[in-house]
N, C-alpha and C. Protein backbone atom coordinates (compact mmCIF):
# COMPACT_ATOMS: atom_id res chain seq x y z
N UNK A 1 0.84 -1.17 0.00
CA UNK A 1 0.00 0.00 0.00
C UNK A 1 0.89 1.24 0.00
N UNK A 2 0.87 1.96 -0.87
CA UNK A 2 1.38 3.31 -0.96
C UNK A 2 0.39 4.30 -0.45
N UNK A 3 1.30 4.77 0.96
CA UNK A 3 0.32 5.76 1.67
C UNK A 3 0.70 7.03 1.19
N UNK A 4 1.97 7.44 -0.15
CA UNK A 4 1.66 8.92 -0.79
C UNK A 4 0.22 8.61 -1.33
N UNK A 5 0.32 7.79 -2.36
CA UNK A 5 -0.93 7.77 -3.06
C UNK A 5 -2.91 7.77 -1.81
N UNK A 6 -2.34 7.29 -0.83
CA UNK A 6 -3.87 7.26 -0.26
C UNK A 6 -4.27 8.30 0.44
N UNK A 7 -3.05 8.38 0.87
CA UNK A 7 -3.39 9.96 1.58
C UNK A 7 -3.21 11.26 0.59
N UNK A 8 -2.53 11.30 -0.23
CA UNK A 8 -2.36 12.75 -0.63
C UNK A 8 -2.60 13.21 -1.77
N UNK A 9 -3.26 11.83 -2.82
CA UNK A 9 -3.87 12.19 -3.99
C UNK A 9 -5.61 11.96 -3.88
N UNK A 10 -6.19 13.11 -4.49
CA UNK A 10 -7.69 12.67 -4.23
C UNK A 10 -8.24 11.95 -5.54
N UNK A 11 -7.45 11.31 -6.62
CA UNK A 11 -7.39 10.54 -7.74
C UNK A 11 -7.79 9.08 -7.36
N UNK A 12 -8.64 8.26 -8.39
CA UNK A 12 -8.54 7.26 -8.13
C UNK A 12 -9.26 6.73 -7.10
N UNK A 13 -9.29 5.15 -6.90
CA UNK A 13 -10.53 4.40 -5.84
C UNK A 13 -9.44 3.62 -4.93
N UNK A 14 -10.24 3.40 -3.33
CA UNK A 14 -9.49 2.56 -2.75
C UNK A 14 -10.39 1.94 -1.92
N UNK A 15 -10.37 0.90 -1.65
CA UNK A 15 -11.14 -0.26 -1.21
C UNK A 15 -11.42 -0.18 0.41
N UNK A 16 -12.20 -0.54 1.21
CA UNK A 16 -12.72 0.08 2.53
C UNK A 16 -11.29 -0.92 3.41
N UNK A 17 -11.00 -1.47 3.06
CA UNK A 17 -9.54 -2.07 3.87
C UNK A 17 -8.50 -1.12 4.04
N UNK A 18 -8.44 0.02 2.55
CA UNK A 18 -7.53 0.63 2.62
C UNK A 18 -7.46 1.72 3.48
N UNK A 19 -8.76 2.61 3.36
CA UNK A 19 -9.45 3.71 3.62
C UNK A 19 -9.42 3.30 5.14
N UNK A 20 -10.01 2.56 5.70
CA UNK A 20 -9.50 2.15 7.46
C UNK A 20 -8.08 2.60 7.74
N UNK A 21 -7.26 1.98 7.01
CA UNK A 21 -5.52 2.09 7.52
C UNK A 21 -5.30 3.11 7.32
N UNK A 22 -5.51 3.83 6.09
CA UNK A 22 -5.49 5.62 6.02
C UNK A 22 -6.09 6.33 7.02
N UNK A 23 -7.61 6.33 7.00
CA UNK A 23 -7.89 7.05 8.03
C UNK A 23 -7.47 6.80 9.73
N UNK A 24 -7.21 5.39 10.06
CA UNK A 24 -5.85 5.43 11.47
C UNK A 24 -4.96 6.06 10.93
N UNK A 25 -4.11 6.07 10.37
CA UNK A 25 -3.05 6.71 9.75
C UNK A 25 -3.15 8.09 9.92
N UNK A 26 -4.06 9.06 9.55
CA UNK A 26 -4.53 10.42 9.33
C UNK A 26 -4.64 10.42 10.71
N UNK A 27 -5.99 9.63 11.79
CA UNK A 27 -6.47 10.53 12.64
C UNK A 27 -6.06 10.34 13.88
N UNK A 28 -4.60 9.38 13.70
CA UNK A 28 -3.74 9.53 14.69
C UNK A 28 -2.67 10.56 14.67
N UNK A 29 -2.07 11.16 13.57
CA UNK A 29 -1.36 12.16 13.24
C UNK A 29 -2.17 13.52 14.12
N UNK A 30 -3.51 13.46 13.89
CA UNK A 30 -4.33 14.22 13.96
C UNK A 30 -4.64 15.04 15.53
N UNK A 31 -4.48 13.61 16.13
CA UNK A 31 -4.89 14.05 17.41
C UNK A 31 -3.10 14.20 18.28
N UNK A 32 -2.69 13.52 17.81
CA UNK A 32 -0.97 13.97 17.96
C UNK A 32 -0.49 16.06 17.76
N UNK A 33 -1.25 16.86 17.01
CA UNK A 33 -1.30 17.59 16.36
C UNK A 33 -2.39 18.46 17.16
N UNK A 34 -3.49 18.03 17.55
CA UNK A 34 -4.33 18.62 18.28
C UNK A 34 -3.80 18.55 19.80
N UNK A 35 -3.32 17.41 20.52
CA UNK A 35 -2.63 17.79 21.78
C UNK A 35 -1.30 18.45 21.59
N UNK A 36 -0.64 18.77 20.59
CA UNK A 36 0.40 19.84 20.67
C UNK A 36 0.26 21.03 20.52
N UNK A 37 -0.99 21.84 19.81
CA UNK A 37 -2.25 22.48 19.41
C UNK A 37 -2.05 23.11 21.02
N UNK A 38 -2.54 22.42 21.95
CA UNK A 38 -3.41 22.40 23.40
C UNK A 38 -2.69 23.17 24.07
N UNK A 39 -1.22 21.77 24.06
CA UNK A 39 -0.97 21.67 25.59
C UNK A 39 1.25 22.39 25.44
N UNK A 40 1.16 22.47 23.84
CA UNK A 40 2.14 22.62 23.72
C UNK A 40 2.46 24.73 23.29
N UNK A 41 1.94 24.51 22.12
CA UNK A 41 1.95 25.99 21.49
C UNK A 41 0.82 26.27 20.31
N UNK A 42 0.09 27.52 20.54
CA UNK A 42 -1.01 27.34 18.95
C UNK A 42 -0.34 27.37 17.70
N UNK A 43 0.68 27.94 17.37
CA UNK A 43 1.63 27.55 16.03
C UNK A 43 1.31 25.77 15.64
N UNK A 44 1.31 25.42 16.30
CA UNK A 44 0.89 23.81 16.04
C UNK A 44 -0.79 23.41 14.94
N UNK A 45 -1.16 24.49 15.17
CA UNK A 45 -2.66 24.93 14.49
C UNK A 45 -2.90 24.63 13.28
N UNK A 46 -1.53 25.49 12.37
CA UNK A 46 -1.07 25.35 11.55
C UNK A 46 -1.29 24.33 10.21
N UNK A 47 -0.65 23.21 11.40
CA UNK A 47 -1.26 21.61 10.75
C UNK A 47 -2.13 21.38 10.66
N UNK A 48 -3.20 21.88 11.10
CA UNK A 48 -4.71 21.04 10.61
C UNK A 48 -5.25 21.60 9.30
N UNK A 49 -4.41 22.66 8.56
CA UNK A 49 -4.70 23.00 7.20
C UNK A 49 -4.55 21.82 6.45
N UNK A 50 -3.37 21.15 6.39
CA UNK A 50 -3.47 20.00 5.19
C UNK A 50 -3.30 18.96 5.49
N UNK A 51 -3.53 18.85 7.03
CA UNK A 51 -4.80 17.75 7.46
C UNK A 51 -5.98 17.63 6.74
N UNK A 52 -6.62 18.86 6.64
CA UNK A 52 -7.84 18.55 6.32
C UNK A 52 -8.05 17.99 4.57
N UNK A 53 -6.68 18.81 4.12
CA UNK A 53 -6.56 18.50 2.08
C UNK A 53 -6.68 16.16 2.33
N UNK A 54 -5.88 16.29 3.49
CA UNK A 54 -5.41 14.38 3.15
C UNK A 54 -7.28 14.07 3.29
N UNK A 55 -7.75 14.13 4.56
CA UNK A 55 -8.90 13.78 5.02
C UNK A 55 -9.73 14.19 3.42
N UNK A 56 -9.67 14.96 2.90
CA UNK A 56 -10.42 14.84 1.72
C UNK A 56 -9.95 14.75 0.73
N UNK A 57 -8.77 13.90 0.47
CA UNK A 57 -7.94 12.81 -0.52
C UNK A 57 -8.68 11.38 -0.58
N UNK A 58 -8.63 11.19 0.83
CA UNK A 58 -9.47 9.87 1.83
C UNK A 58 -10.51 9.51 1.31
N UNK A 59 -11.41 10.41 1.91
CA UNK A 59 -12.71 10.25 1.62
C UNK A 59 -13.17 10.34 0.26
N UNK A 60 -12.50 11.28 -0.84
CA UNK A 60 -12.78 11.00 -2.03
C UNK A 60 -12.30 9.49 -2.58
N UNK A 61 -11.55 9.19 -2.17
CA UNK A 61 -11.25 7.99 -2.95
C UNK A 61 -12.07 7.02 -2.76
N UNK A 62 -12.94 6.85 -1.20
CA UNK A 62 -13.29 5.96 -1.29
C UNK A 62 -14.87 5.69 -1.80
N UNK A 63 -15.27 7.31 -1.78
CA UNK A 63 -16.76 7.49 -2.40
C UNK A 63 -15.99 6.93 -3.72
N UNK A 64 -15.28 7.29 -4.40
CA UNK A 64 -14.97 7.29 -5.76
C UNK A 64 -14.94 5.69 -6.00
N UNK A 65 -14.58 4.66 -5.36
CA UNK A 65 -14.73 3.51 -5.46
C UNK A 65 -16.23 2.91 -5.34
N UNK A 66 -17.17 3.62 -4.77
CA UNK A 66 -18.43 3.33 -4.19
C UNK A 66 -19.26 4.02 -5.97
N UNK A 67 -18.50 4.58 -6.73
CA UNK A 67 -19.20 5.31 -7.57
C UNK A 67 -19.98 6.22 -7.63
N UNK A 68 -19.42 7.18 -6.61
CA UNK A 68 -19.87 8.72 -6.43
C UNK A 68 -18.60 10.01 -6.39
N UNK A 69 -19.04 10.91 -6.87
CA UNK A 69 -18.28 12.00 -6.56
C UNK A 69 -17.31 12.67 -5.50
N UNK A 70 -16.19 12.88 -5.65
CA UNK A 70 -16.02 13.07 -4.31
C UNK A 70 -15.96 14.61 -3.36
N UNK A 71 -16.96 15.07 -4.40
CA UNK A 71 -17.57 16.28 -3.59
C UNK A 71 -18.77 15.87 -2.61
N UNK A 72 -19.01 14.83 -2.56
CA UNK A 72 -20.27 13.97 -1.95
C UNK A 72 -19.29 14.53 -0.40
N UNK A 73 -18.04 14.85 -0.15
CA UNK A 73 -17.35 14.55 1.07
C UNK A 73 -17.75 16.02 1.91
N UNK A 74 -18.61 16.80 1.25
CA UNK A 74 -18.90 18.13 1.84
C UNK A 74 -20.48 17.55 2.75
N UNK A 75 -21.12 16.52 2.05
CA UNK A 75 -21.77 16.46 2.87
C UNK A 75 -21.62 15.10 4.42
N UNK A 76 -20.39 14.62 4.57
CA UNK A 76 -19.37 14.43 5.73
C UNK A 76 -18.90 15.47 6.27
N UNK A 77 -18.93 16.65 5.75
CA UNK A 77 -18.08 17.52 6.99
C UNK A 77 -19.28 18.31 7.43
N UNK A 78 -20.88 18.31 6.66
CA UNK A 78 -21.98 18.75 7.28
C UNK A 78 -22.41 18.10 8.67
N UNK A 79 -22.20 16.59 8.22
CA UNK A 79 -22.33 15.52 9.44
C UNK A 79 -21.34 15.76 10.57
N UNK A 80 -20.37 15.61 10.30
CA UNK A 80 -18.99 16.01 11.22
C UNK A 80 -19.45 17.39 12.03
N UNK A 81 -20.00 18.09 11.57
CA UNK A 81 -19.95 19.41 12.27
C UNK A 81 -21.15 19.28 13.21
N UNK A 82 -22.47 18.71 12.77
CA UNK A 82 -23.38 18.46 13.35
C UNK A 82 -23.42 17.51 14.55
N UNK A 83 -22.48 16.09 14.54
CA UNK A 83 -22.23 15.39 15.07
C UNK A 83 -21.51 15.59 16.30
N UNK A 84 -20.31 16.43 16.06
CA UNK A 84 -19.29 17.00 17.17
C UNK A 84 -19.98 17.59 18.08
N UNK A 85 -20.86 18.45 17.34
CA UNK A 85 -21.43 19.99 18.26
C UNK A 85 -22.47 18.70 19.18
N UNK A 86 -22.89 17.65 18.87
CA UNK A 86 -23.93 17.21 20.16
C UNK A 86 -23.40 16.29 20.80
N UNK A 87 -22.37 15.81 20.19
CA UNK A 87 -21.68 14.96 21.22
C UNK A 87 -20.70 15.43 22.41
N UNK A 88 -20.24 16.76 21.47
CA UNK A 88 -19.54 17.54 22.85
C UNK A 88 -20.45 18.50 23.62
N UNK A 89 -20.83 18.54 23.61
CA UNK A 89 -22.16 18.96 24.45
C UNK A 89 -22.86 18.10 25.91
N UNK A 90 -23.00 16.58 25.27
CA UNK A 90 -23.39 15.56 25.62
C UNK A 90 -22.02 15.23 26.57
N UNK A 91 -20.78 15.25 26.26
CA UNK A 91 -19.74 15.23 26.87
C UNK A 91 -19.13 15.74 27.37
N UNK A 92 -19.47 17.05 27.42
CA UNK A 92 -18.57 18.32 28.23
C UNK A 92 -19.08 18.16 29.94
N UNK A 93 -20.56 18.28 30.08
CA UNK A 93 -20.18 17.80 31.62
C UNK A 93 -20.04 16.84 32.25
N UNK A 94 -19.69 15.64 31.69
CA UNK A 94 -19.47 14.59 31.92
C UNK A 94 -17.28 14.32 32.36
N UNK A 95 -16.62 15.02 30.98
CA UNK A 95 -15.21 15.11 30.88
C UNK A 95 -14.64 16.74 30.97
N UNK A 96 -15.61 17.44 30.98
CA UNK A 96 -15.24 18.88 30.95
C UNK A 96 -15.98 19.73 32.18
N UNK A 97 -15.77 19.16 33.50
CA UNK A 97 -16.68 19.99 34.17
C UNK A 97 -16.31 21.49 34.80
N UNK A 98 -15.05 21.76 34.50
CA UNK A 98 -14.57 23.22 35.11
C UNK A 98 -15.17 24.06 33.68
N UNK A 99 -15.33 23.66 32.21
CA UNK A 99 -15.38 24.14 31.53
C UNK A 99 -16.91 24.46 31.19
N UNK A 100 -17.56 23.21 31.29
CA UNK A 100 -18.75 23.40 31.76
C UNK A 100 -19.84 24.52 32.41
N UNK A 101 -18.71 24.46 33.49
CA UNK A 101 -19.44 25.73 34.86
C UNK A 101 -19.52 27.18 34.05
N UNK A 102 -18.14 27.28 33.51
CA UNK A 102 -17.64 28.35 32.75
C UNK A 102 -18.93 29.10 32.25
N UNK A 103 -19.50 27.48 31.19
CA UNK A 103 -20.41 28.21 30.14
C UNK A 103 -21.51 28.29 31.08
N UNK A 104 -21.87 27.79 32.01
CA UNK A 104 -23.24 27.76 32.52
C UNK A 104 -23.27 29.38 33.37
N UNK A 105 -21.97 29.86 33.92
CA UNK A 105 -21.89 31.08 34.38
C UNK A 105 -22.66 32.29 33.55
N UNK A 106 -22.33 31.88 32.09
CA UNK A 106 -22.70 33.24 31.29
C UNK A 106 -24.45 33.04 31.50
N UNK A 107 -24.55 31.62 31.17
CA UNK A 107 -26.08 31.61 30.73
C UNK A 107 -26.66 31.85 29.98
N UNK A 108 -27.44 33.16 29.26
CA UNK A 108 -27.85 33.37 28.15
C UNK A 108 -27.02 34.84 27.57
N UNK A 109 -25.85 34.93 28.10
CA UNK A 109 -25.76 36.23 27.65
C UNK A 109 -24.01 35.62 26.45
N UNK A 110 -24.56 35.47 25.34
CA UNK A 110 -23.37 34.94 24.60
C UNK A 110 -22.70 35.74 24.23
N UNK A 111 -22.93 36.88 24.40
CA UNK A 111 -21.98 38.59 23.77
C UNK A 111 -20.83 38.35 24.94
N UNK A 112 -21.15 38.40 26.29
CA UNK A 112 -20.04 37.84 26.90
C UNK A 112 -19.63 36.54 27.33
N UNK A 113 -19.94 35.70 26.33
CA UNK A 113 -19.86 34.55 26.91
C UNK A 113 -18.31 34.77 26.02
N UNK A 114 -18.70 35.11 24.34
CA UNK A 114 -17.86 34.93 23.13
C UNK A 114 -16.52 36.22 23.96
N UNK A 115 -16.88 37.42 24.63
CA UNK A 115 -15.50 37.94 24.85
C UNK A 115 -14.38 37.75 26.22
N UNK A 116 -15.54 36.82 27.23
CA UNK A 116 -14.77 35.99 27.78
C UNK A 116 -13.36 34.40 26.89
N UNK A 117 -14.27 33.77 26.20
CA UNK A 117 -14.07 32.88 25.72
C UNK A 117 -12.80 33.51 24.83
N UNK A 118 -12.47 34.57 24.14
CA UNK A 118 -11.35 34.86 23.68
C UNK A 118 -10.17 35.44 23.96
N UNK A 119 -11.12 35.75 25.24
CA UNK A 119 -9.54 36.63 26.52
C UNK A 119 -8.52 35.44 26.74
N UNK A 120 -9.57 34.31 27.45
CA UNK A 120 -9.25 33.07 27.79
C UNK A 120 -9.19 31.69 26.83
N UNK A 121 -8.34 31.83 25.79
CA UNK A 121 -9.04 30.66 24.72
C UNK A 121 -7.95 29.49 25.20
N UNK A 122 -6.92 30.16 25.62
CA UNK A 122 -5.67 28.31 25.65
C UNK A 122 -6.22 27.92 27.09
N UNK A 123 -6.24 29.01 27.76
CA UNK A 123 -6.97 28.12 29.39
C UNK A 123 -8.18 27.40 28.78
N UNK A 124 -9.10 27.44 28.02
CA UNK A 124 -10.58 27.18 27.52
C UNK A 124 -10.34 25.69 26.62
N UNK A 125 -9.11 26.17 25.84
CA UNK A 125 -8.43 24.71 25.52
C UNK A 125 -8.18 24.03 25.81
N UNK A 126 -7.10 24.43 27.01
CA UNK A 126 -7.08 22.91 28.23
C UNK A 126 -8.13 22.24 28.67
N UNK A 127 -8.95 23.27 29.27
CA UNK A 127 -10.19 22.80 29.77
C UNK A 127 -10.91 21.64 28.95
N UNK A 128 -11.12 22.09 27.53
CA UNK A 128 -12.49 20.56 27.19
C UNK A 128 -11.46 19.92 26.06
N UNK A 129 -10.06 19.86 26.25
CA UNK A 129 -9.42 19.45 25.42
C UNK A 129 -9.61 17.84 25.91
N UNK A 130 -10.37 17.33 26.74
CA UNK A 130 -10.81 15.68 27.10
C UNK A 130 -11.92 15.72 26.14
N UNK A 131 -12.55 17.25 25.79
CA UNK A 131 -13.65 16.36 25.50
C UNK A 131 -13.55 16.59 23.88
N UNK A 132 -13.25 17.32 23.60
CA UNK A 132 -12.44 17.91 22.36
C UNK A 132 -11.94 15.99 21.44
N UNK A 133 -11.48 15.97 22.23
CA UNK A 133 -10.58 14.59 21.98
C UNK A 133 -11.23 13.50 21.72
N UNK A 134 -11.84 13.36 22.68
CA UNK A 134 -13.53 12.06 22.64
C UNK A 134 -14.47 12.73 21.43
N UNK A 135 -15.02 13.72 21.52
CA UNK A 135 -15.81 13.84 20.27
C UNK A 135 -15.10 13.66 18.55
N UNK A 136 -14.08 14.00 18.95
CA UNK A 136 -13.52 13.70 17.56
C UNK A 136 -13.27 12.01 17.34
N UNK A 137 -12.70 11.73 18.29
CA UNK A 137 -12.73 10.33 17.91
C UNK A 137 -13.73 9.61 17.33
N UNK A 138 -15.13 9.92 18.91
CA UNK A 138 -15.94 9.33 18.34
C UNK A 138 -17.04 9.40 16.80
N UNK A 139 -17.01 10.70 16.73
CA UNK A 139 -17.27 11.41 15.04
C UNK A 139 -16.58 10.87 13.79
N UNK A 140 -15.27 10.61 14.32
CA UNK A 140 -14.40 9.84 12.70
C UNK A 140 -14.78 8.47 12.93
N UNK A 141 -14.59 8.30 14.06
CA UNK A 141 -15.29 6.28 14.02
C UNK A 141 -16.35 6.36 13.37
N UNK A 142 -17.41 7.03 13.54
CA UNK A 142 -19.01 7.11 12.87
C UNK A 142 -19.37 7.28 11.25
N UNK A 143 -18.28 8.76 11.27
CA UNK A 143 -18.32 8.47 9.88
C UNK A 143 -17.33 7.87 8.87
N UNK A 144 -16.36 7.50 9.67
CA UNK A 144 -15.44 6.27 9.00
C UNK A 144 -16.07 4.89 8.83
N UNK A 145 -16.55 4.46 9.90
CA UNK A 145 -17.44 3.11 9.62
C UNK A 145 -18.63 3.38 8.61
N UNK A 146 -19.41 4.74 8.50
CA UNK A 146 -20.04 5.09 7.08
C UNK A 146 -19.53 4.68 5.59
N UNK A 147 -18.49 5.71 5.61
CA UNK A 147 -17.38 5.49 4.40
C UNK A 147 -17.32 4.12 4.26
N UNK A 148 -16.83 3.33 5.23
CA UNK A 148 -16.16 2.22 4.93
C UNK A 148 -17.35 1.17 4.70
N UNK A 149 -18.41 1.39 4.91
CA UNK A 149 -19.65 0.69 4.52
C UNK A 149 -20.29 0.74 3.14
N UNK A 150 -19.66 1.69 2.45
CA UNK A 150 -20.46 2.26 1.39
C UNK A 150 -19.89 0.66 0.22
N UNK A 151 -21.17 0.71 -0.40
CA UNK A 151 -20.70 -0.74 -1.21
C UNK A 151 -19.99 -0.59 -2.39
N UNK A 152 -19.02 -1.15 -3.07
CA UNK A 152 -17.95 -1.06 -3.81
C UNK A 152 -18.48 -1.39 -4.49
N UNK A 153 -17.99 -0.44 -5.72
CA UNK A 153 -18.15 -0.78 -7.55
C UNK A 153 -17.42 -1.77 -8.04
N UNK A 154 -18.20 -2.59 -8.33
CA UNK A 154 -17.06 -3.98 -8.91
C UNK A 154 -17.04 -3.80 -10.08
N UNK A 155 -16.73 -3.16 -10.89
CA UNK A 155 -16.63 -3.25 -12.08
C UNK A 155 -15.43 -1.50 -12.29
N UNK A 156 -15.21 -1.06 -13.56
CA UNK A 156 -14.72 0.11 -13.68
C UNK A 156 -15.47 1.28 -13.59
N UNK A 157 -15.19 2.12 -13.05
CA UNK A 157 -16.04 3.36 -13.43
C UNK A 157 -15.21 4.64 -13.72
N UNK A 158 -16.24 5.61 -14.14
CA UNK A 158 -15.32 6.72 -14.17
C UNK A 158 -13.92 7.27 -13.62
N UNK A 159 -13.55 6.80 -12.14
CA UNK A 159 -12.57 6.83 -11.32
C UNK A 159 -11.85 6.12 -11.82
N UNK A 160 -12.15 5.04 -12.30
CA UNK A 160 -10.84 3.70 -12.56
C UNK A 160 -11.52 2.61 -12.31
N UNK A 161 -10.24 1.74 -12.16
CA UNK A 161 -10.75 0.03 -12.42
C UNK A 161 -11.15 -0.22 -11.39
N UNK A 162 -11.13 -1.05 -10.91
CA UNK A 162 -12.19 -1.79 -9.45
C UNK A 162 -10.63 -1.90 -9.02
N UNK A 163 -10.71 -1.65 -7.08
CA UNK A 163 -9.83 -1.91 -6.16
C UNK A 163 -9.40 -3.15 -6.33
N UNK A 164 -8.13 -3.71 -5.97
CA UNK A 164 -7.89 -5.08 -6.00
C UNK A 164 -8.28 -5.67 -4.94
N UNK A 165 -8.67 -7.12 -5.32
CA UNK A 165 -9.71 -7.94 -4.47
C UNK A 165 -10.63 -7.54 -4.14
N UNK A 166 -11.43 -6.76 -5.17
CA UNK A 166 -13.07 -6.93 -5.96
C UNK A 166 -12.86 -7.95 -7.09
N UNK A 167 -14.10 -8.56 -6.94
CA UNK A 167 -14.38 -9.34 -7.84
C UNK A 167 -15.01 -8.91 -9.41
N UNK A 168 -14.03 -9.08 -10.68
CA UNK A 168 -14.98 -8.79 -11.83
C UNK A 168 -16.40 -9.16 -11.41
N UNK A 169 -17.09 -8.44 -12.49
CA UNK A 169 -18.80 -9.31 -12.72
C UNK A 169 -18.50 -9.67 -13.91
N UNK A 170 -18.86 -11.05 -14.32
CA UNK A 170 -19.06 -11.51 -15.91
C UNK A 170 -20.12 -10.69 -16.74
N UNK A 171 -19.59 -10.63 -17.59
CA UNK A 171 -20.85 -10.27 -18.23
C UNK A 171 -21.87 -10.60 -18.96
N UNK A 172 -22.79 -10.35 -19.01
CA UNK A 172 -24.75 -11.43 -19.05
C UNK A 172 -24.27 -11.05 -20.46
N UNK A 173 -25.04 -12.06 -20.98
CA UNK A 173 -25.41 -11.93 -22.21
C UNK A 173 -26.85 -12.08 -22.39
């Protein structure tokens, strides 16, 4: 397996075996990158720019094997965004409870909730960076086991030939 090609070209199909090892591959880099992000310096930030180009190298390839577009991957980062926001929510007072209080202090007043929250953003980081961490995980498991469910084109398509170890289909006469 050539991981230039899986990760960094959005060309071409790759089979849900592959797309697993890539995306461990990616979203361990990832969170390696997000606790240096945290706990180290925000210059570390940096990296999640072409983080995000591989993650949608990824995911195109493997819609592209499934025989779809791989602009189809905008509507994964609709999910992703939707997904995070209730799971960290769901998880913040559970793994985030100093951060928690924080928000429950403002209450309804979000004008200062937002110019607290930027006086204080790396303390605010530490804080739900547990939960920060768990929602992402659990969000790429969700929609990685999506991706990786999607059923493979056995035959060629626009993208290219069928992944290896798909099976031709004969053809009917």
């Amino acid at each position: 397996m050539d991981m230039r090609y899986v990760l960094l070209s959005s060309k071409g199909r790759i089979g849900s075996r592959t797309f697993l090892r890539g995306l461990s591959v990616i979203t361990a880099a990832f969170i390696l990158v997000q606790i240096a992000n945290t706990f180290i310096s925000p210059m570390f930030g940096i990296l999640f720019y072409p983080m995000v180009y591989v993650y949608v190298c990824l995911f195109s390839k493997r819609l592209h094997d499934a025989g779809h577009s791989g602009w189809f991957y905008l509507l994964f980062l609709i999910g992703y965004a939707v997904v995070t926001s209730i799971v960290s929510a769901l998880l913040m007072p559970v793994l985030s409870p100093e951060a928690f209080a924080l928000y429950a202090e403002f209450g309804n007043d979000l004008a200062a909730a937002m110019e607290a929250l930027t006086e204080n953003i790396q303390e605010f980081e530490r804080l739900t960076a547990l939960t920060s961490l768990a929602s992402f995980l659990l969000t790429t498991a969700l929609l990685g086991f999506i991706a990786a469910r999607l059923p493979t084109d056995t035959g060629p398509n626009k993208y290219g030939p069928p992944t290896s170890g798909t099976p031709m289909t004969p053809p009917t006469s």
